[in-house]
C-alpha atoms as a PDB file:
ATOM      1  CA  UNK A   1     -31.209 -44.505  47.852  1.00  0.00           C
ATOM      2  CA  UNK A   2     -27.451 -44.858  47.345  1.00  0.00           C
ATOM      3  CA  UNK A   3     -24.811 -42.419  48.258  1.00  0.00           C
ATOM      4  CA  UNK A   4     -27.268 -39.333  48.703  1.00  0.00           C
ATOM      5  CA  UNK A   5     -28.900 -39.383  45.774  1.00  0.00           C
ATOM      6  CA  UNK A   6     -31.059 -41.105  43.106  1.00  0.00           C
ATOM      7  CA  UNK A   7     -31.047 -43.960  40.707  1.00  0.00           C
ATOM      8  CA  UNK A   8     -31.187 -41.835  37.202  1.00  0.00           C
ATOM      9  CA  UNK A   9     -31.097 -38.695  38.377  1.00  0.00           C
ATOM     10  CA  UNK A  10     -28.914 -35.285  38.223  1.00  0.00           C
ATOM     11  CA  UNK A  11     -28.482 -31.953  39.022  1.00  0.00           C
ATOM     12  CA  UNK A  12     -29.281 -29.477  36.520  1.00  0.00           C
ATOM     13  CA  UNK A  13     -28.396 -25.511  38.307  1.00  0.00           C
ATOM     14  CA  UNK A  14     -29.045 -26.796  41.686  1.00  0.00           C
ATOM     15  CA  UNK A  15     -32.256 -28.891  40.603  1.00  0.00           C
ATOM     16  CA  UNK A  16     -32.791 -32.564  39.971  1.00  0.00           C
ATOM     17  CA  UNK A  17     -33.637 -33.512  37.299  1.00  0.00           C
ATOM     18  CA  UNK A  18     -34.858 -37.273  35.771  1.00  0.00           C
ATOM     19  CA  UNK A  19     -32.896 -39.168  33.207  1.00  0.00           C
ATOM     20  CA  UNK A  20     -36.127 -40.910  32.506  1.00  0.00           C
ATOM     21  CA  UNK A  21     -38.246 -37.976  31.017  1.00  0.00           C
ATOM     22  CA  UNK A  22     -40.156 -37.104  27.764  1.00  0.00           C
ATOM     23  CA  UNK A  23     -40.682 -33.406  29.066  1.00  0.00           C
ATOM     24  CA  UNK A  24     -36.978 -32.605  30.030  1.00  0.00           C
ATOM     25  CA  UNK A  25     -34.599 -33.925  27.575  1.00  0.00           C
ATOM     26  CA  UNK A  26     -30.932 -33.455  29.242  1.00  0.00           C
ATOM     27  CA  UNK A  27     -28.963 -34.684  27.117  1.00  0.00           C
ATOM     28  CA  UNK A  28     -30.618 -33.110  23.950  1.00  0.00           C
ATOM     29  CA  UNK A  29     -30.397 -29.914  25.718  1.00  0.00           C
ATOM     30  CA  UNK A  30     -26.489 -30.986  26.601  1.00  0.00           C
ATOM     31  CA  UNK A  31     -26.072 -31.604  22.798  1.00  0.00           C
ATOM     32  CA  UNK A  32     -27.519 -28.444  21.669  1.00  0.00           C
ATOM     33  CA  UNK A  33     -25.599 -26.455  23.823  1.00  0.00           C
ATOM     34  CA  UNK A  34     -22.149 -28.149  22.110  1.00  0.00           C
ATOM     35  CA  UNK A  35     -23.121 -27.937  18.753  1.00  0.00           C
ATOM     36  CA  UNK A  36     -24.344 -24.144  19.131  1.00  0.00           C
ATOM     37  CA  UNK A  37     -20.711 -24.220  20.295  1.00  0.00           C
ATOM     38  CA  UNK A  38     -18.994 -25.889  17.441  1.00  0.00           C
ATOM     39  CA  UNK A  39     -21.220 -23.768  15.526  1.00  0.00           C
ATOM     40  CA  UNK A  40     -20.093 -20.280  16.766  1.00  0.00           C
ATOM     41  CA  UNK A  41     -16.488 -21.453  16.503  1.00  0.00           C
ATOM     42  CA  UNK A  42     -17.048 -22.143  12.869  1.00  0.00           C
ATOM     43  CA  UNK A  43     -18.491 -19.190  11.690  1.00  0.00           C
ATOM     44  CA  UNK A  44     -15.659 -17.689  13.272  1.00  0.00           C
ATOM     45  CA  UNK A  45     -12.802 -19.195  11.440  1.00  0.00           C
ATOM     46  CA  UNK A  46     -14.925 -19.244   8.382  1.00  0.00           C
ATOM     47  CA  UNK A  47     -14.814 -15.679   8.252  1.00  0.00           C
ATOM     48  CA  UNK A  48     -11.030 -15.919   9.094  1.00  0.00           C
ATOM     49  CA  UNK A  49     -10.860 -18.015   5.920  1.00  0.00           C
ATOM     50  CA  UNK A  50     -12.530 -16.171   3.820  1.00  0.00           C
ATOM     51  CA  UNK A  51     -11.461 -12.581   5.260  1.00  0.00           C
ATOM     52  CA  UNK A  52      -8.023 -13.675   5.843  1.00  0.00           C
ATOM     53  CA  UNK A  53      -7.696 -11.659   8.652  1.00  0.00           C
ATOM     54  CA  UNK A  54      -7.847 -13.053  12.398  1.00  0.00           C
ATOM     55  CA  UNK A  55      -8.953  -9.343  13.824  1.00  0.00           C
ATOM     56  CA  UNK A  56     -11.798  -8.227  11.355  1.00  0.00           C
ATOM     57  CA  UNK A  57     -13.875  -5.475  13.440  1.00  0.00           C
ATOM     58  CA  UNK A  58     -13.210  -4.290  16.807  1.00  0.00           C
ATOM     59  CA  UNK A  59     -15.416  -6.806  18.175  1.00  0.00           C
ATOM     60  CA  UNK A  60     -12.717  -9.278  17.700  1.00  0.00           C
ATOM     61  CA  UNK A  61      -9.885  -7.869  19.832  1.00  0.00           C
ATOM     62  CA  UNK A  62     -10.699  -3.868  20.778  1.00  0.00           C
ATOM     63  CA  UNK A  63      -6.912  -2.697  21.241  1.00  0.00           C
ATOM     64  CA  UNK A  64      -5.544  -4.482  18.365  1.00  0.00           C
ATOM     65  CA  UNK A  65      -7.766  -3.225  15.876  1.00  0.00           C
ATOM     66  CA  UNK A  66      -7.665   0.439  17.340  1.00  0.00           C
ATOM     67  CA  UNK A  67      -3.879  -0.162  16.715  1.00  0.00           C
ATOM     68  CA  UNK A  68      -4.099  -1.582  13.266  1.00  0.00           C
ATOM     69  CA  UNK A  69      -6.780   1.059  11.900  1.00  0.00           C
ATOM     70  CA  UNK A  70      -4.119   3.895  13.329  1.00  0.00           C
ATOM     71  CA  UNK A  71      -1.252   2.458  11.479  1.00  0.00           C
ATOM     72  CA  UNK A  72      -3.523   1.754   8.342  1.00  0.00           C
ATOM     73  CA  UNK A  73      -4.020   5.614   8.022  1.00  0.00           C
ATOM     74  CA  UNK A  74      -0.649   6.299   8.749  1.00  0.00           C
ATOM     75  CA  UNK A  75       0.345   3.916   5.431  1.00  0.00           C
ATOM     76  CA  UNK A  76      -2.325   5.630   3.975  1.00  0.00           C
ATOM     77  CA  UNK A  77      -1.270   8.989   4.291  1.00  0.00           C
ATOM     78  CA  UNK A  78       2.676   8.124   3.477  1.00  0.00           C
ATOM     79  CA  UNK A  79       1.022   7.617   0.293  1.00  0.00           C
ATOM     80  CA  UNK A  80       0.212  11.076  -0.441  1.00  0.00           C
ATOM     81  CA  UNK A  81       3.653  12.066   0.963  1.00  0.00           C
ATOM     82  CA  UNK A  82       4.884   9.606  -2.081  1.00  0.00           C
ATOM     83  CA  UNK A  83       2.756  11.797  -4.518  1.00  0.00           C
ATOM     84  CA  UNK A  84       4.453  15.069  -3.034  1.00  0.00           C
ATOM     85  CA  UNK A  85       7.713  13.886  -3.519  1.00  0.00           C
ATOM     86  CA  UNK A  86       7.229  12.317  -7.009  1.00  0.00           C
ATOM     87  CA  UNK A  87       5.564  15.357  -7.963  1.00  0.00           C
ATOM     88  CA  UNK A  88       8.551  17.621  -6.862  1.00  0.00           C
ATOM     89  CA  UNK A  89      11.210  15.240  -8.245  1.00  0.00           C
ATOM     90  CA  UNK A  90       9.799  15.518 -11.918  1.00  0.00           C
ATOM     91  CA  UNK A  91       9.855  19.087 -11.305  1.00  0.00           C
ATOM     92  CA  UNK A  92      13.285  19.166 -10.526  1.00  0.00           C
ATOM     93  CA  UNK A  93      14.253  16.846 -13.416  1.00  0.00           C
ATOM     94  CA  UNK A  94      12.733  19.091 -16.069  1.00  0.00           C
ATOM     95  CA  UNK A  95      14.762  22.030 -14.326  1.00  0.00           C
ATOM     96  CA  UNK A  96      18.011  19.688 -14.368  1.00  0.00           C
ATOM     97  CA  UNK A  97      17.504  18.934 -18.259  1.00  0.00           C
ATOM     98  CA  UNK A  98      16.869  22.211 -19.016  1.00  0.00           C
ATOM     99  CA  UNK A  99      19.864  24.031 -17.178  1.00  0.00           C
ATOM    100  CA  UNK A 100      22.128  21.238 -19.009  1.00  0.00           C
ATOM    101  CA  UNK A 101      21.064  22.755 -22.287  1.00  0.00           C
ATOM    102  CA  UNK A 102      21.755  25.668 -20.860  1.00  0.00           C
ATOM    103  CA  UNK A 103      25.333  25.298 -19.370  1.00  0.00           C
ATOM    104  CA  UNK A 104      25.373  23.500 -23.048  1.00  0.00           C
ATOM    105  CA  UNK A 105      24.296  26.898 -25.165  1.00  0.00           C
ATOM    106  CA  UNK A 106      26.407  28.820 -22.876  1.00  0.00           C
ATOM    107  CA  UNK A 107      29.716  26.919 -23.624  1.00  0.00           C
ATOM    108  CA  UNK A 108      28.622  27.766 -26.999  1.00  0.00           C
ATOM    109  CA  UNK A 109      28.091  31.154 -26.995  1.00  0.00           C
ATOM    110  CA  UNK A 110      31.829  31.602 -24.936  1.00  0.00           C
ATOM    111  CA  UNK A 111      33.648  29.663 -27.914  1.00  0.00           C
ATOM    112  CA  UNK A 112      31.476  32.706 -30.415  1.00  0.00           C
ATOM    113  CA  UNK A 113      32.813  35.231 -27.820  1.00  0.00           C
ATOM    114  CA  UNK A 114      36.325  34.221 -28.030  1.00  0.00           C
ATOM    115  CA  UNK A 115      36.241  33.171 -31.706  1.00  0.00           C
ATOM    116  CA  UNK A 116      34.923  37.402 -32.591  1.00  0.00           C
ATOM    117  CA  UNK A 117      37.840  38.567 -31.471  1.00  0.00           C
ATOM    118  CA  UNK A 118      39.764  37.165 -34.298  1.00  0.00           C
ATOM    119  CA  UNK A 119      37.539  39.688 -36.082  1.00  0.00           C
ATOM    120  CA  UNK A 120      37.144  43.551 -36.298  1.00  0.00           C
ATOM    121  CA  UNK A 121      33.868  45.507 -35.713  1.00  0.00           C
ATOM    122  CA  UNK A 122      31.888  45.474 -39.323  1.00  0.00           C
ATOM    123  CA  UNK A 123      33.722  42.319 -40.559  1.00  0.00           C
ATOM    124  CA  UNK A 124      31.174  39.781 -42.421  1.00  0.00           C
ATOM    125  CA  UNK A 125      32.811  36.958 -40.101  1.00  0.00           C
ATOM    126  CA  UNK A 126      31.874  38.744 -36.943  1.00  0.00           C
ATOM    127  CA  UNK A 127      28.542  39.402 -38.075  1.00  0.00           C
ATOM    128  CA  UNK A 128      28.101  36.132 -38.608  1.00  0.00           C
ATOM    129  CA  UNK A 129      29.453  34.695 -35.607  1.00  0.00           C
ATOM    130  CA  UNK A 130      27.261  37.843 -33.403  1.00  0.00           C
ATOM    131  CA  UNK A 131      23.890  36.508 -35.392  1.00  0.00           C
ATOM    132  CA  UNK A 132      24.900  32.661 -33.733  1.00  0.00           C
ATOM    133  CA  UNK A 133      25.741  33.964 -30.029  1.00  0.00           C
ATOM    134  CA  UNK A 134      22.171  36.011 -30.140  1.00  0.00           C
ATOM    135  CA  UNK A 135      20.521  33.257 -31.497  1.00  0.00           C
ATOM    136  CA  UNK A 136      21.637  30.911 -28.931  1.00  0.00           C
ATOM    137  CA  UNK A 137      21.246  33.911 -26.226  1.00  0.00           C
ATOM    138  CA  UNK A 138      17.370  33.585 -27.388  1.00  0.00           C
ATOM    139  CA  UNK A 139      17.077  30.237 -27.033  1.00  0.00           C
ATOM    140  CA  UNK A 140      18.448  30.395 -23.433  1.00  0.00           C
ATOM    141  CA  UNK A 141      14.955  32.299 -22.584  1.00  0.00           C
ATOM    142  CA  UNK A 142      13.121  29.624 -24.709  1.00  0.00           C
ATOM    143  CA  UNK A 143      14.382  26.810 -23.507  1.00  0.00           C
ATOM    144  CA  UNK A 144      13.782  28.531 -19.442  1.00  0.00           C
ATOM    145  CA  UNK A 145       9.980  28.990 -20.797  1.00  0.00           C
ATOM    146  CA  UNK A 146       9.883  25.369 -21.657  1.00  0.00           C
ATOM    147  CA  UNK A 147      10.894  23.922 -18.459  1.00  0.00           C
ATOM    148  CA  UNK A 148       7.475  23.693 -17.110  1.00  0.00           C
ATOM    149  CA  UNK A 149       6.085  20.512 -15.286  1.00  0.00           C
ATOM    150  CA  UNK A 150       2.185  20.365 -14.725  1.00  0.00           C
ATOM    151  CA  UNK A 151       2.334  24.131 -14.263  1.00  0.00           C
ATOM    152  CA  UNK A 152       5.265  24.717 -12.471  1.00  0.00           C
ATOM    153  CA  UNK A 153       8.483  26.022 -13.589  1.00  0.00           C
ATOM    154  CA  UNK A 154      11.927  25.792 -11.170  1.00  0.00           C
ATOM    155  CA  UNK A 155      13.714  27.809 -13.692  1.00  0.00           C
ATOM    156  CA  UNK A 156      11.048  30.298 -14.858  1.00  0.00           C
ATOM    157  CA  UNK A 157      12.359  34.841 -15.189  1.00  0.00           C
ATOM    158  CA  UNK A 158      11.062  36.186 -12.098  1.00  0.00           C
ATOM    159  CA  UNK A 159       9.702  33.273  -9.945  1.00  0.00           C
ATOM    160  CA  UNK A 160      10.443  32.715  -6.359  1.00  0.00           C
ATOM    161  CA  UNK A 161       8.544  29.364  -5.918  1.00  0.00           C
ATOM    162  CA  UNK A 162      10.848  26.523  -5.142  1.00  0.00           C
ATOM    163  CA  UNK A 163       9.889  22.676  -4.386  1.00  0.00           C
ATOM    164  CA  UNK A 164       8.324  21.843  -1.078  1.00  0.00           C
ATOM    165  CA  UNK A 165       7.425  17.922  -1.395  1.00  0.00           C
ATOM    166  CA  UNK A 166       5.892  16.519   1.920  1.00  0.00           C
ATOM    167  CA  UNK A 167       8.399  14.425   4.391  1.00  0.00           C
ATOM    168  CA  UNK A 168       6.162  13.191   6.525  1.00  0.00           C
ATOM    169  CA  UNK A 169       2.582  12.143   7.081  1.00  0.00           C
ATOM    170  CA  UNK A 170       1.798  14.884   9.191  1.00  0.00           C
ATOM    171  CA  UNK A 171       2.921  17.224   6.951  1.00  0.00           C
ATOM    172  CA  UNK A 172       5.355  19.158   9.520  1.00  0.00           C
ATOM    173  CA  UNK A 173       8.623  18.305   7.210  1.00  0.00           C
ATOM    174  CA  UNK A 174       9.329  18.844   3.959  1.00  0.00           C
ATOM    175  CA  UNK A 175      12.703  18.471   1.694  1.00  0.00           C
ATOM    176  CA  UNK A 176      12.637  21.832  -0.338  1.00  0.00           C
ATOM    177  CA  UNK A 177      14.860  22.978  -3.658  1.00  0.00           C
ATOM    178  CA  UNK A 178      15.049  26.534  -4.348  1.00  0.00           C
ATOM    179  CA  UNK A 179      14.312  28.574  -7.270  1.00  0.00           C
ATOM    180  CA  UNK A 180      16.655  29.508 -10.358  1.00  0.00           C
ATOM    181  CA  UNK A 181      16.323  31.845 -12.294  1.00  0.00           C
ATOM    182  CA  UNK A 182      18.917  30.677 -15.549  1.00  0.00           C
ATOM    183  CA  UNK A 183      16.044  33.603 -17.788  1.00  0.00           C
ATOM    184  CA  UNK A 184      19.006  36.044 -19.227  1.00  0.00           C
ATOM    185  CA  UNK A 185      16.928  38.462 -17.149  1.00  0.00           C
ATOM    186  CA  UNK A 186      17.830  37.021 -14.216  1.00  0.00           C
ATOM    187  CA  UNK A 187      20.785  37.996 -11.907  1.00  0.00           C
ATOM    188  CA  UNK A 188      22.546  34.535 -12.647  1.00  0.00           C
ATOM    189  CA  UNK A 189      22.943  35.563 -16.409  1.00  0.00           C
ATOM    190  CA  UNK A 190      22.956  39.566 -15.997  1.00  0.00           C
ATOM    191  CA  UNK A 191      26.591  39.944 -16.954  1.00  0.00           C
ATOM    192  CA  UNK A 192      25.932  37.982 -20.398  1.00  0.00           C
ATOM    193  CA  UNK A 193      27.191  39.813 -22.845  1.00  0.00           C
ATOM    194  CA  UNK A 194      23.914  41.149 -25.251  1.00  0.00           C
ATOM    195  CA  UNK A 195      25.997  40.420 -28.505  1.00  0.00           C
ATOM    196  CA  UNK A 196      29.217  40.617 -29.970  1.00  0.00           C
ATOM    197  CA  UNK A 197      29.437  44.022 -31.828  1.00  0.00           C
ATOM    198  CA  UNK A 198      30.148  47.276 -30.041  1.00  0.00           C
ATOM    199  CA  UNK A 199      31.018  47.354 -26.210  1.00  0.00           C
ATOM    200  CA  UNK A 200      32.266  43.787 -26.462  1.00  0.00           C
ATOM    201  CA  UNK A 201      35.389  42.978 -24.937  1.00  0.00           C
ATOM    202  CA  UNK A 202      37.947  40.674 -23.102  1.00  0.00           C
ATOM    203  CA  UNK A 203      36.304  41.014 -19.839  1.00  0.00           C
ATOM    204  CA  UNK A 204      33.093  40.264 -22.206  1.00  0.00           C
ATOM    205  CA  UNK A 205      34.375  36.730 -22.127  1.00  0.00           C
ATOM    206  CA  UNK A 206      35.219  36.608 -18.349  1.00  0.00           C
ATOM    207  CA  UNK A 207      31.009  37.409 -17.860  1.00  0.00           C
ATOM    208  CA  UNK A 208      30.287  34.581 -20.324  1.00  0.00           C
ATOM    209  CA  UNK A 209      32.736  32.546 -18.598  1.00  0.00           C
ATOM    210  CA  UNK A 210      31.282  33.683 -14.926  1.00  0.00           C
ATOM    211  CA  UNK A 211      27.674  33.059 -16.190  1.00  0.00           C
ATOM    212  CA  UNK A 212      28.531  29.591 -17.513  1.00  0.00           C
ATOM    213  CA  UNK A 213      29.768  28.788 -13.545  1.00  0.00           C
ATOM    214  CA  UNK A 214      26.960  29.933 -12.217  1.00  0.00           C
ATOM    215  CA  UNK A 215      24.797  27.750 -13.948  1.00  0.00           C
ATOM    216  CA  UNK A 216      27.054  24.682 -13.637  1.00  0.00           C
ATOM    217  CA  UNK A 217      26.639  25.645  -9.803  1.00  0.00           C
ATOM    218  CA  UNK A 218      22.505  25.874  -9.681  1.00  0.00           C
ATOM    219  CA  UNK A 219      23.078  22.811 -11.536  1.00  0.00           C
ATOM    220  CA  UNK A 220      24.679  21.242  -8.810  1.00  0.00           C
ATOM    221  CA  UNK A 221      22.395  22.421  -6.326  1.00  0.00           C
ATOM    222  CA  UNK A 222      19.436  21.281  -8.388  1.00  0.00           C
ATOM    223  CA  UNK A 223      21.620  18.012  -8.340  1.00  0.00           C
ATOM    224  CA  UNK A 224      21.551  18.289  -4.695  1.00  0.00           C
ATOM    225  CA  UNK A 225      17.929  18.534  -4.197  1.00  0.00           C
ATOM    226  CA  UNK A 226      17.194  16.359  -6.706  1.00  0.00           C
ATOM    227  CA  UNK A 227      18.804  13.267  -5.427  1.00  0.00           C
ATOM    228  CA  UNK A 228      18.076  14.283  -1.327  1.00  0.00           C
ATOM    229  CA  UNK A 229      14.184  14.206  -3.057  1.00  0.00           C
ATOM    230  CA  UNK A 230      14.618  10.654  -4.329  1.00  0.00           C
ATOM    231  CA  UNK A 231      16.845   8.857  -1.464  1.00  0.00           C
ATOM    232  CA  UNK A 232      13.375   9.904   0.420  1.00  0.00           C
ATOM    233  CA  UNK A 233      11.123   8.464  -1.802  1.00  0.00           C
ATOM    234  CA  UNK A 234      12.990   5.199  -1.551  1.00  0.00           C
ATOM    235  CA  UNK A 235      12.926   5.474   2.529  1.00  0.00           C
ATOM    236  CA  UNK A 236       8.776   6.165   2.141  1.00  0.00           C
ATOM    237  CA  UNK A 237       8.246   3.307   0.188  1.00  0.00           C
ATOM    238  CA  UNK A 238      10.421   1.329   2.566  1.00  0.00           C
ATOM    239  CA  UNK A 239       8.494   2.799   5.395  1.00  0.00           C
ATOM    240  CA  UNK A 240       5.212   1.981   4.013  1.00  0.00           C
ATOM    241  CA  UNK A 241       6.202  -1.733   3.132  1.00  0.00           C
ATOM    242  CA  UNK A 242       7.327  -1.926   6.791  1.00  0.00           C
ATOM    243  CA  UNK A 243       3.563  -0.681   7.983  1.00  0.00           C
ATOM    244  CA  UNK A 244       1.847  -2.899   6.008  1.00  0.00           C
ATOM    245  CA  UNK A 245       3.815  -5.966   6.860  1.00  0.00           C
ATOM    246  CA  UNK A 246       3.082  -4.482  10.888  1.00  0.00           C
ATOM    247  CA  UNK A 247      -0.596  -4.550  10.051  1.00  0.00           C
ATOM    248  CA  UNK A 248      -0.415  -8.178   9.134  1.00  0.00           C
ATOM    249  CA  UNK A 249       1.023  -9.450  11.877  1.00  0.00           C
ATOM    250  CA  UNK A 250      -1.251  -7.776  13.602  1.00  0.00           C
ATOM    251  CA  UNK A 251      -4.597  -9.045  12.090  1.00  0.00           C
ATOM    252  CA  UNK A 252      -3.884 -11.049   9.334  1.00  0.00           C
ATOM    253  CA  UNK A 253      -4.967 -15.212  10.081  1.00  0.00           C
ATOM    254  CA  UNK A 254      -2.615 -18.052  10.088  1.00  0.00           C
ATOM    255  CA  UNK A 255      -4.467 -19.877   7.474  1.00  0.00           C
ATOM    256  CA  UNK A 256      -2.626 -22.788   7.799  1.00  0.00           C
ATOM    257  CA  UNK A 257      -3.788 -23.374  11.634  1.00  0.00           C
ATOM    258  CA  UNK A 258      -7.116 -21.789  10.413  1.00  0.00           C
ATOM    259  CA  UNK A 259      -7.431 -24.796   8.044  1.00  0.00           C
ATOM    260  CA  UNK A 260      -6.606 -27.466  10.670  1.00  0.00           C
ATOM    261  CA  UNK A 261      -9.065 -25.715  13.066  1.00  0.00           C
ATOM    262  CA  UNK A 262     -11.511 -25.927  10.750  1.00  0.00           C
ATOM    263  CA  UNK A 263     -10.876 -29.705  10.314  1.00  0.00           C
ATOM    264  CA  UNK A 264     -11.178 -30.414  14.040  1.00  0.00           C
ATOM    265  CA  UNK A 265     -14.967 -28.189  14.060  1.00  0.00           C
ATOM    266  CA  UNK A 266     -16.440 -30.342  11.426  1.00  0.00           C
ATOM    267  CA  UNK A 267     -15.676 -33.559  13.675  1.00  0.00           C
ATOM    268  CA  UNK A 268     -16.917 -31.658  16.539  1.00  0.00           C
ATOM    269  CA  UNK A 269     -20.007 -30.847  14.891  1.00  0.00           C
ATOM    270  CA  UNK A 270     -20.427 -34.360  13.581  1.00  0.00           C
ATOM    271  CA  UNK A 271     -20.040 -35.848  16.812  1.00  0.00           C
ATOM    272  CA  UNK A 272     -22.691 -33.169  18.521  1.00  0.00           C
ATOM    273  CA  UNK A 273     -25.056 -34.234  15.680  1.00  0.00           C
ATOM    274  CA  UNK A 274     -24.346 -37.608  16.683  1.00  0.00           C
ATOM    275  CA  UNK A 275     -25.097 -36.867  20.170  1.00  0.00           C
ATOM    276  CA  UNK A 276     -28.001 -34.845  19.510  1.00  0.00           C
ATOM    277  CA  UNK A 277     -29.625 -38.014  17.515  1.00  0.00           C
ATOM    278  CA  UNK A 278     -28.921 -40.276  20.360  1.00  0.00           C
ATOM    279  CA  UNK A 279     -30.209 -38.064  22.816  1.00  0.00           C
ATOM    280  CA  UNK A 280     -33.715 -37.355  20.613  1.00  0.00           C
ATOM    281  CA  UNK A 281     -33.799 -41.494  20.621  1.00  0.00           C
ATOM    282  CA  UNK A 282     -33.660 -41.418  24.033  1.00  0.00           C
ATOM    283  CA  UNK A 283     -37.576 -40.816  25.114  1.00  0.00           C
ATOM    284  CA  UNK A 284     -38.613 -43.072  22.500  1.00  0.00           C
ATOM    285  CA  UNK A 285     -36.850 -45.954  24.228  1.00  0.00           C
ATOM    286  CA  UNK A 286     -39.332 -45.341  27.268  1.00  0.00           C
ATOM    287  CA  UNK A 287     -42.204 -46.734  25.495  1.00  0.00           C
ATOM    288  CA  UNK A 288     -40.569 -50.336  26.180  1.00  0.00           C
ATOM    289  CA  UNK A 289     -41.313 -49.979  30.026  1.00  0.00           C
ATOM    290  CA  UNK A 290     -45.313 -49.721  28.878  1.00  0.00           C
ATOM    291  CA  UNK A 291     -44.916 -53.218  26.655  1.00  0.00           C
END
């Protein structure tokens, strides 16, 4: 006896158990437990390393991944807003290029006005310049037709439908561009003149004139909407970038520490292999107390 307790013995939960045993190998059993350790802990930043993400599944941190999987569909979703408001931008762009060939025709057509009264009714000159102002007055309605992008027309005789492009990822705000309609049907261009013959006057010009305003206005407008559509785009994109750089420091691994982790396990796991061979040596040596 000495101090309590025995020569070569321990405690194993509450029970004493022998040093000097072939059935109950401690410190194998010691060993295995560390290695099983080092073991676990390596599979765990191996699949950091090769994942590159610290929180993987919600097994490794609950809250955080709840968190990051929220804010992944939220980035996700910003990208359809991004579609919306690319979509509506090229529609308004097709609308601005047109009504630019239209304020363009219309300048046009007020230089024929003014020009045919240098000229009386019948004269071969006026003729002339009337065939020119109806042939650009035609292409006013052709060029309107043509302003079509993927089905939709901003500019088109009749229509009402303007641009609603998503704001947000919910889908509760939206940056919208009305409807012109620059047809020579429409009420923009209803005061254009329909030629240059009879009924054509001074205050003929003034509606040419008052036409050609109006469109330079809607083009201003369209302007407008135009440029509120892509100052938006720019802030998604932005606002996207920021999510996804949230995300990561939320989950993503430090592979640098990862690496130097990793480092450490493998000499931990050496020296519990080392241990564990010792320990298995360990019952053998007992055959020497039978020599």
């Amino acid at each position: 006896m000495w101090g309590g307790a025995h020569f070569g013995m321990l405690r194993l939960e509450g029970r004493p158990v022998s040093f000097n045993s072939i059935n109950t190998n401690v410190g194998a059993m010691q060993a295995l437990q560390a290695l099983a350790s080092v073991n676990a802990e390596m599979a765990q930043v191996q699949q950091r390393i090769s994942t590159g993400l610290k929180i993987s599944s919600p097994k490794d941190n609950p809250a955080i991944w709840a968190i990051a999987q929220n804010q992944r569909g939220e980035a996700l979703a910003l990208d359809a807003v991004k579609e919306s408001l690319s979509r509506g931008r090229s529609a308004v762009d097709v609308a601005i290029t047109a009504g630019e060939t239209i304020s363009d025709l219309l300048l046009r057509m007020k230089t024929l006005a003014l020009n045919a009264n240098d000229f009386a009714l019948g004269d071969p000159s006026r003729q002339a310049l009337d065939d020119q102002y109806q042939a650009l007055r035609k292409q006013i309605d052709v060029v309107v037709s043509s302003a079509d992008f993927n089905g939709f027309n901003l500019l088109s005789a009749g229509g009402s439908d303007g641009v609603r492009a998503l704001a947000n990822s919910k889908g509760t705000a939206t940056i919208d561009v009305e409807h012109v309609d620059m047809s020579t049907s429409g009420a923009l261009l209803s005061g254009l003149p329909t030629d240059l013959q009879a009924g054509f006057g001074d205050t003929s010009v003034d509606d040419i004139g008052a036409a050609f305003k109006g469109v330079n206005l809607a083009l201003g407008k369209l302007g407008t909407g135009a440029k509120a559509l892509e100052t938006h785009l720019t802030f998604v994109g932005k606002l996207q970038d920021t999510l996804e750089a949230s995300i990561g420091n939320l989950v993503d691994a430090d592979l640098a520490k990862e690496s130097a982790r990793f480092q450490a396990l493998q000499i931990r796991q050496q020296l519990a292999l080392q241990a564990l061979q010792i320990a298995n040596q360990q019952p053998s040596l007992l055959l020497r107390l039978f020599q």
